[in-house]
C-alpha atoms as a PDB file:
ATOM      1  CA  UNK A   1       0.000   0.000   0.000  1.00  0.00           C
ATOM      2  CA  UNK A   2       1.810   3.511  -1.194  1.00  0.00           C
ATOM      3  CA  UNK A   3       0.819   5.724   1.886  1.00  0.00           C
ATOM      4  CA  UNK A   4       1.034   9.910   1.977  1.00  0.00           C
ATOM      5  CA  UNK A   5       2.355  11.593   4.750  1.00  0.00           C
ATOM      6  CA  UNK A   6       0.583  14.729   6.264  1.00  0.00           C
ATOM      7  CA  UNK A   7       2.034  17.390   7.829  1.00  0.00           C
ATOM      8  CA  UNK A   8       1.103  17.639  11.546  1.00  0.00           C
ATOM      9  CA  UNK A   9       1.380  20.974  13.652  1.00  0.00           C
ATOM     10  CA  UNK A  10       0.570  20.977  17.729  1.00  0.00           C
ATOM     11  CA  UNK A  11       0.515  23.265  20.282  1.00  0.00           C
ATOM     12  CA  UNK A  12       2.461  21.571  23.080  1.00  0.00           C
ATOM     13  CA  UNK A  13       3.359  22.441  26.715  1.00  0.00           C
ATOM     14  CA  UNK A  14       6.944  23.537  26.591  1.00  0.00           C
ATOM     15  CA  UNK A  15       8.352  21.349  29.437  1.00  0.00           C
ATOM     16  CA  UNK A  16       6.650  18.116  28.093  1.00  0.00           C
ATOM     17  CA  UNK A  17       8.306  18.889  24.748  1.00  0.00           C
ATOM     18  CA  UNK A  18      11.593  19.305  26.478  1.00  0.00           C
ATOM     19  CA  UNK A  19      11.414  16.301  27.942  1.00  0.00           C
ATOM     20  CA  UNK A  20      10.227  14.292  25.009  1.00  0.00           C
ATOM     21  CA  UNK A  21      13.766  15.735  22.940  1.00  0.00           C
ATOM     22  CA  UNK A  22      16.066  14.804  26.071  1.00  0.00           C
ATOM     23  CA  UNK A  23      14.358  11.341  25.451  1.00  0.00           C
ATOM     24  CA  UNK A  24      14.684  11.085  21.962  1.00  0.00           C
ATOM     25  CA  UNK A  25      18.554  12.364  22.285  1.00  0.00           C
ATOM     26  CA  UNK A  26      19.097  10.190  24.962  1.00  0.00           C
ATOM     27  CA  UNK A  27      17.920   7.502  22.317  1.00  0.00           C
ATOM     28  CA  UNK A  28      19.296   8.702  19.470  1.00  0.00           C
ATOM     29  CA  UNK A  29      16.432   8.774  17.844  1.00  0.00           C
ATOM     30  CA  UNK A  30      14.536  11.898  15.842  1.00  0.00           C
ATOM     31  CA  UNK A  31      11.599  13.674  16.974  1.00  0.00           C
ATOM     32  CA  UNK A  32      10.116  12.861  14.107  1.00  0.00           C
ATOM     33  CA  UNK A  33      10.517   9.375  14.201  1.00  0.00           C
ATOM     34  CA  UNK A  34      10.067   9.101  18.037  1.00  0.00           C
ATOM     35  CA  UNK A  35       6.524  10.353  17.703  1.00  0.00           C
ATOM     36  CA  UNK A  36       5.434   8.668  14.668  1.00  0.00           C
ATOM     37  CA  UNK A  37       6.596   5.365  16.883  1.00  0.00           C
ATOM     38  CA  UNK A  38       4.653   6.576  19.836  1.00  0.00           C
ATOM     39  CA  UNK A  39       1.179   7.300  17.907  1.00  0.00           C
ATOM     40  CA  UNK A  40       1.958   3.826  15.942  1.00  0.00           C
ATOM     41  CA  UNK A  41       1.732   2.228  19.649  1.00  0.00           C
ATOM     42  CA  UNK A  42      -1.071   4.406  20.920  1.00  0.00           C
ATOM     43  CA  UNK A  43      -2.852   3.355  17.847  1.00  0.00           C
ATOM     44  CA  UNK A  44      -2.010  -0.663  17.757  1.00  0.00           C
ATOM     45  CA  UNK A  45      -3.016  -0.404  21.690  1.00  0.00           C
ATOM     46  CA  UNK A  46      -6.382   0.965  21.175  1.00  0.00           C
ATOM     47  CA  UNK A  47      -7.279  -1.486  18.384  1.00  0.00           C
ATOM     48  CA  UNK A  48      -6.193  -4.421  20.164  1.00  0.00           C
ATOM     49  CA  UNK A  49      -9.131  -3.042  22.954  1.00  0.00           C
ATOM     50  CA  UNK A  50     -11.437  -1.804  20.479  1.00  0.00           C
ATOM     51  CA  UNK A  51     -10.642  -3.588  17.265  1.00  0.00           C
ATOM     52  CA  UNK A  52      -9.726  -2.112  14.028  1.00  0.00           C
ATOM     53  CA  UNK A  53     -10.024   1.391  12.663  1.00  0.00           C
ATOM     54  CA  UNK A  54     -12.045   1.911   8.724  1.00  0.00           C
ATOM     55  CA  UNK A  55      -9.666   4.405   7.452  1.00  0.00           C
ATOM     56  CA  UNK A  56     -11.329   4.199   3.812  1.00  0.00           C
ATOM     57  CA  UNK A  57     -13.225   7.548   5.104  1.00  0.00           C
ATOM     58  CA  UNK A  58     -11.378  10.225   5.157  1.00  0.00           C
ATOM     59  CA  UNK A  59     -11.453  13.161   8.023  1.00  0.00           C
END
């Protein structure tokens, strides 16, 4: 399946941000990746509960 990536912008607390970089240096690991890792696991977690999400609709 050939996939498009959208661009994402967020207001986020400043100190939680901070804390997320240290992480993802301390990993060596990019922000970018880090958080496209953390949704992909937020995501898998809730569908395991719930079951799968249709994502032929688009929002």
């Amino acid at each position: 399946m050939n996939r498009k990536n959208d661009k994402l912008i967020v207001n986020i607390d400043s100190e939680l941000l901070y804390k997320y970089k240290y992480i993802c240096k301390y990993f060596k690991i990019s922000l970018r990746e880090q958080l496209s890792f953390t949704m992909l696991k937020y995501v898998n977690s809730f569908e395991e509960i719930n079951g799968p999400i249709e994502t032929t609709k688009t929002t």
